[in-house]
N, C-alpha and C. Protein backbone atom coordinates (compact mmCIF):
# COMPACT_ATOMS: atom_id res chain seq x y z
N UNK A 1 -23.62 54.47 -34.36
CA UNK A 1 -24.15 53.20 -34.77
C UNK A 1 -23.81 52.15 -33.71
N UNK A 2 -24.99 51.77 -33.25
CA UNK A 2 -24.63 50.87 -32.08
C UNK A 2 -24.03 49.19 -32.90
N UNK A 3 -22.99 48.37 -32.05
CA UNK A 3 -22.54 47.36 -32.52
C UNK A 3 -22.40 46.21 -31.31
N UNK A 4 -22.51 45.22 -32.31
CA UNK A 4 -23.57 43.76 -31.28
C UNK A 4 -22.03 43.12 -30.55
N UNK A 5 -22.46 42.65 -29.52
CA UNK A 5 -21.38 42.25 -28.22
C UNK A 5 -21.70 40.60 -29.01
N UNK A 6 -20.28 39.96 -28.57
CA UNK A 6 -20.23 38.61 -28.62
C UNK A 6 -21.99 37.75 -27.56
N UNK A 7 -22.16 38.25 -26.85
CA UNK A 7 -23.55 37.81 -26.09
C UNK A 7 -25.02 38.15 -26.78
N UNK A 8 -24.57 38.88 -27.58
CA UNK A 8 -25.89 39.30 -28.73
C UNK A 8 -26.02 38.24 -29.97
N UNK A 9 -24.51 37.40 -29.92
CA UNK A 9 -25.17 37.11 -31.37
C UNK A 9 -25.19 35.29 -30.81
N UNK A 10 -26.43 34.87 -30.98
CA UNK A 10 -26.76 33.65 -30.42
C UNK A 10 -26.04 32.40 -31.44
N UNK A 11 -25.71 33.19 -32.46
CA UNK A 11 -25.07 31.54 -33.44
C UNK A 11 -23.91 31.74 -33.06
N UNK A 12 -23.07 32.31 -32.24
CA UNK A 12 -21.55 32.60 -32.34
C UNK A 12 -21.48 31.68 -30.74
N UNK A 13 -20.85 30.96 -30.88
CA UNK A 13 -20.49 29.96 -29.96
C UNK A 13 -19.08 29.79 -29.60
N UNK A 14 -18.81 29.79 -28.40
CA UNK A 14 -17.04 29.89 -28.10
C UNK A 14 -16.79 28.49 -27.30
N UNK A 15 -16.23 27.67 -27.85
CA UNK A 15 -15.90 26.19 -27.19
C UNK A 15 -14.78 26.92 -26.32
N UNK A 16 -14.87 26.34 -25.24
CA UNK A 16 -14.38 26.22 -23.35
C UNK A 16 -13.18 25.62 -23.70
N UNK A 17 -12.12 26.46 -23.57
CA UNK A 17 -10.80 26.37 -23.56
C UNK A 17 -10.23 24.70 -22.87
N UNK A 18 -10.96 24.39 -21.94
CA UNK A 18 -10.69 22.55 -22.00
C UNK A 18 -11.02 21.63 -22.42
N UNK A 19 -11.80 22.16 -23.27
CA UNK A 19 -12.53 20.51 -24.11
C UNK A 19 -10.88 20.07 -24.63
N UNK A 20 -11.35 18.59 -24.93
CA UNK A 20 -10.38 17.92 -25.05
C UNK A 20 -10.30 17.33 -26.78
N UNK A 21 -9.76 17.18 -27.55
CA UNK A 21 -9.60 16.69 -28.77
C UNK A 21 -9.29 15.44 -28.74
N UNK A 22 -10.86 14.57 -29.16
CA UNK A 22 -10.76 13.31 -29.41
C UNK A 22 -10.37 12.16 -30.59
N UNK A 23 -10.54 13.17 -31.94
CA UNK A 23 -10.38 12.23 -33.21
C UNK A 23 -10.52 13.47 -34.13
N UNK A 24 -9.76 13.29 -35.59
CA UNK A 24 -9.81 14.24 -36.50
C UNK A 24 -10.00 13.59 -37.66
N UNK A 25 -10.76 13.68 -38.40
CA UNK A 25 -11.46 13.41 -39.77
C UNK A 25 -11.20 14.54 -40.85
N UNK A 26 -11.28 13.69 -42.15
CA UNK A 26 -10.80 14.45 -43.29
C UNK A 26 -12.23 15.19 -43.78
N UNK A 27 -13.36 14.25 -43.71
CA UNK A 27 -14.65 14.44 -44.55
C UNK A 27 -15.22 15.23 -43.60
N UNK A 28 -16.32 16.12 -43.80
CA UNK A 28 -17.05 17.09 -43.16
C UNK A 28 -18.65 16.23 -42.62
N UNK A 29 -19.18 15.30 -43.69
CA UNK A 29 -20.41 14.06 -43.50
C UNK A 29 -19.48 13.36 -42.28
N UNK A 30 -18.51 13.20 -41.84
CA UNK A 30 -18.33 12.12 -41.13
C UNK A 30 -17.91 13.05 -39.91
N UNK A 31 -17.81 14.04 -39.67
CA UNK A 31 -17.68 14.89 -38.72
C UNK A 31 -19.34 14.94 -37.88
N UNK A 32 -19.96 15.01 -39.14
CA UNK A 32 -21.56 15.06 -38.68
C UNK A 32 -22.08 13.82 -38.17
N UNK A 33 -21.48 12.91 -38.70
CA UNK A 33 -22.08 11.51 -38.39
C UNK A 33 -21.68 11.30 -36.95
N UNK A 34 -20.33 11.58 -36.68
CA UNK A 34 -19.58 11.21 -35.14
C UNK A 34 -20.49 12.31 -34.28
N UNK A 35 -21.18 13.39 -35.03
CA UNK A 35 -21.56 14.49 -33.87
C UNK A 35 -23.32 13.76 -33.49
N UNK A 36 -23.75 13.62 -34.40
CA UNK A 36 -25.24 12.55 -34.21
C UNK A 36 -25.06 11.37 -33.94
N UNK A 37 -24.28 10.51 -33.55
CA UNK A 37 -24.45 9.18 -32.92
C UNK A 37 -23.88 9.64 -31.30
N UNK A 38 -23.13 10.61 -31.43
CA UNK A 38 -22.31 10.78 -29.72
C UNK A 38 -23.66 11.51 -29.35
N UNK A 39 -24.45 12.46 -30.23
CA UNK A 39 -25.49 13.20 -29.22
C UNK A 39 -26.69 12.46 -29.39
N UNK A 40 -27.20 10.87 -30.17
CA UNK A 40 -28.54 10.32 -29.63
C UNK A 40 -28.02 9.04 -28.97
N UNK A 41 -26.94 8.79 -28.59
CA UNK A 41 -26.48 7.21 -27.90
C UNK A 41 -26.33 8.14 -26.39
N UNK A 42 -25.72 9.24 -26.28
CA UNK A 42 -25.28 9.81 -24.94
C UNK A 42 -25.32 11.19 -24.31
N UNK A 43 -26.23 11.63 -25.46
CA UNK A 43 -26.08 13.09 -24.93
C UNK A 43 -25.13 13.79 -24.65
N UNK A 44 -24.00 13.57 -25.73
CA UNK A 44 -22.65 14.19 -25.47
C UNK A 44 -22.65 15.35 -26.87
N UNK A 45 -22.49 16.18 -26.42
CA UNK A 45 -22.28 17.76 -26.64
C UNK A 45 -20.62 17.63 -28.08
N UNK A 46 -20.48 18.01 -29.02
CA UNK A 46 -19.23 17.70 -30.18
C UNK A 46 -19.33 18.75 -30.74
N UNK A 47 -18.02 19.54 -30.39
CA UNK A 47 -17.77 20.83 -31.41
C UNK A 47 -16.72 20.39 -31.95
N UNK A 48 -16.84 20.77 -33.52
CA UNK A 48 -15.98 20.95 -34.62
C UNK A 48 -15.28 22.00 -34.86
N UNK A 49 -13.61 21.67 -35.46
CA UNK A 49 -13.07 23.09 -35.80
C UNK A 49 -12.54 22.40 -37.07
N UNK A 50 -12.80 23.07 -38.45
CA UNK A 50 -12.50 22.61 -39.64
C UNK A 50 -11.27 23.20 -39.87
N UNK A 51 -10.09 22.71 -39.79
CA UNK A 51 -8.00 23.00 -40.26
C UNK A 51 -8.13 23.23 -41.26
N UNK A 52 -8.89 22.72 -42.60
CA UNK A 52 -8.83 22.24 -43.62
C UNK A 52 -9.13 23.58 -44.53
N UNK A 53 -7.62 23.64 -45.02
CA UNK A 53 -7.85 25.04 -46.47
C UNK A 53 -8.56 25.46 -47.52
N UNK A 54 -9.38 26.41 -47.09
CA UNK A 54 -10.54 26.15 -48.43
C UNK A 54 -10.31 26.36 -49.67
N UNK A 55 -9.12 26.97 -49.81
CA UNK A 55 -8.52 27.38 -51.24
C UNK A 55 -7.76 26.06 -52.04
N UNK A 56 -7.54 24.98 -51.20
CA UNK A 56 -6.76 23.79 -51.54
C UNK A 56 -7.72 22.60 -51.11
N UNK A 57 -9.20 22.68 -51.62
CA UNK A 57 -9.73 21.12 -51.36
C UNK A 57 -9.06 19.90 -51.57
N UNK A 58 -8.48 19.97 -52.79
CA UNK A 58 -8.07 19.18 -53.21
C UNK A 58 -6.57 18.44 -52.39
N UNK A 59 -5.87 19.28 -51.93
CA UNK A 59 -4.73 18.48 -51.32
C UNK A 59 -4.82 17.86 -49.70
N UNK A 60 -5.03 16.81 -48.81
CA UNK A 60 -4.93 16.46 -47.92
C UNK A 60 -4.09 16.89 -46.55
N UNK A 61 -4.70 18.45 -46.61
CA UNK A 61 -4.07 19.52 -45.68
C UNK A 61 -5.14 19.60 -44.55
N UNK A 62 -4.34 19.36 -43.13
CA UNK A 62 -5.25 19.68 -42.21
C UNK A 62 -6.95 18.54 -41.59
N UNK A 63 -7.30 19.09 -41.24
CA UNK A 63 -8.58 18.07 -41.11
C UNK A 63 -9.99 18.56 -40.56
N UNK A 64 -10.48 17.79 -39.75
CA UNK A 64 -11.98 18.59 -39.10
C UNK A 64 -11.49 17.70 -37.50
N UNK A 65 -11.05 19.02 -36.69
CA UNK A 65 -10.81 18.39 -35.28
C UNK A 65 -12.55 18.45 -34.68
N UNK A 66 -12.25 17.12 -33.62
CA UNK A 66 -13.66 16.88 -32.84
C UNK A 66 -13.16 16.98 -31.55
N UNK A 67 -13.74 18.05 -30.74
CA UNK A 67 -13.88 18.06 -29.48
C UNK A 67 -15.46 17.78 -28.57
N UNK A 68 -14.90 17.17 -27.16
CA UNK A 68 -16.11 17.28 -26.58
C UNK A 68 -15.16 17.51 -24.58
N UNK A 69 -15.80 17.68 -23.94
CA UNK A 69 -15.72 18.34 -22.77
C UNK A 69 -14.91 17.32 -21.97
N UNK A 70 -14.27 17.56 -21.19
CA UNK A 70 -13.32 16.68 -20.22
C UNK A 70 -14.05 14.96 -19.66
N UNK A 71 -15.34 15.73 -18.92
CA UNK A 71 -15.68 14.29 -18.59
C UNK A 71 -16.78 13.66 -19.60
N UNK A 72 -16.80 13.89 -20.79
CA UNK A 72 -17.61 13.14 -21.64
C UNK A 72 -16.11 12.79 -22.52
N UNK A 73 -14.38 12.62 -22.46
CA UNK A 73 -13.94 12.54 -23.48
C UNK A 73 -13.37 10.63 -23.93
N UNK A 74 -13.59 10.00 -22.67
CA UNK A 74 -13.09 8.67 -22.53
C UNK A 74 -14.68 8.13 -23.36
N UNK A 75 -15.85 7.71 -23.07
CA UNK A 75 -17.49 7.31 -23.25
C UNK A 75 -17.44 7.64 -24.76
N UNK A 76 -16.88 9.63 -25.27
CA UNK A 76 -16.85 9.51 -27.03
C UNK A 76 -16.68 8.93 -27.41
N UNK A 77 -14.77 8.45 -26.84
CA UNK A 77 -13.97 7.43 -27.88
C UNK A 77 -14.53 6.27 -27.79
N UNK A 78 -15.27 5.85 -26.95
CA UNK A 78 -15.24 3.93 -26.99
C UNK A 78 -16.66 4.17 -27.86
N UNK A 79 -17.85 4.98 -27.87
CA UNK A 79 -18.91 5.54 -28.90
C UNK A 79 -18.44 5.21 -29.99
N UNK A 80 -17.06 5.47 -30.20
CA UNK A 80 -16.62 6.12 -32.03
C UNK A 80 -15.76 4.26 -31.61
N UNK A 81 -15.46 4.24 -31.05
CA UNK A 81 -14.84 2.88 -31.87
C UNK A 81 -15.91 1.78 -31.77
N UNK A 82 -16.59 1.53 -30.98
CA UNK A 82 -17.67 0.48 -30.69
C UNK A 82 -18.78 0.34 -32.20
N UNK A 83 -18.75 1.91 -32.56
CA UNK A 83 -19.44 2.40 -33.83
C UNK A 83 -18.77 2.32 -35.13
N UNK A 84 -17.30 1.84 -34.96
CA UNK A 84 -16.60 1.63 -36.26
C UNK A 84 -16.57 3.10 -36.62
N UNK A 85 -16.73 4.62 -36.52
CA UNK A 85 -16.48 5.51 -37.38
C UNK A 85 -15.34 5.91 -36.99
């Protein structure tokens, strides 16, 4: 039984060991919101990694880290604060 290589499967995406971690959010809508205003104001590229325990919604464990690439990481932040999110 043949079995699919990480390059076969097109939704499996591996964020580049230097992106840089700019801001971490509790809500998952506001993860999305920071990822659509950084990619129609600048064309800046935002991967998410969700900390946050799925077995414990309820307790304030962990978060939704936002990364974006070395030289887009100074232009995010002033994006996200200029934008109030």
């Amino acid at each position: 039984m043949p079995t699919a290589s990480l390059k076969d499967l097109d939704y499996f995406y591996l964020m580049p060991n230097d992106w840089v971690k700019i801001y971490t959010v509790e809500a998952a809508y506001k993860a999305e919101l920071i990822k659509a205003v950084l990619k129609e104001e600048a064309s800046i590229t935002l991967m998410h990694v969700n900390k946050r325990d799925s077995m414990h919604t309820h307790l304030l464990n962990g978060g939704i880290e936002l990364y974006v690439s070395p030289e887009d990481a100074i232009r995010a932040k002033h994006i996200i604060s200029k934008n109030k999110l």
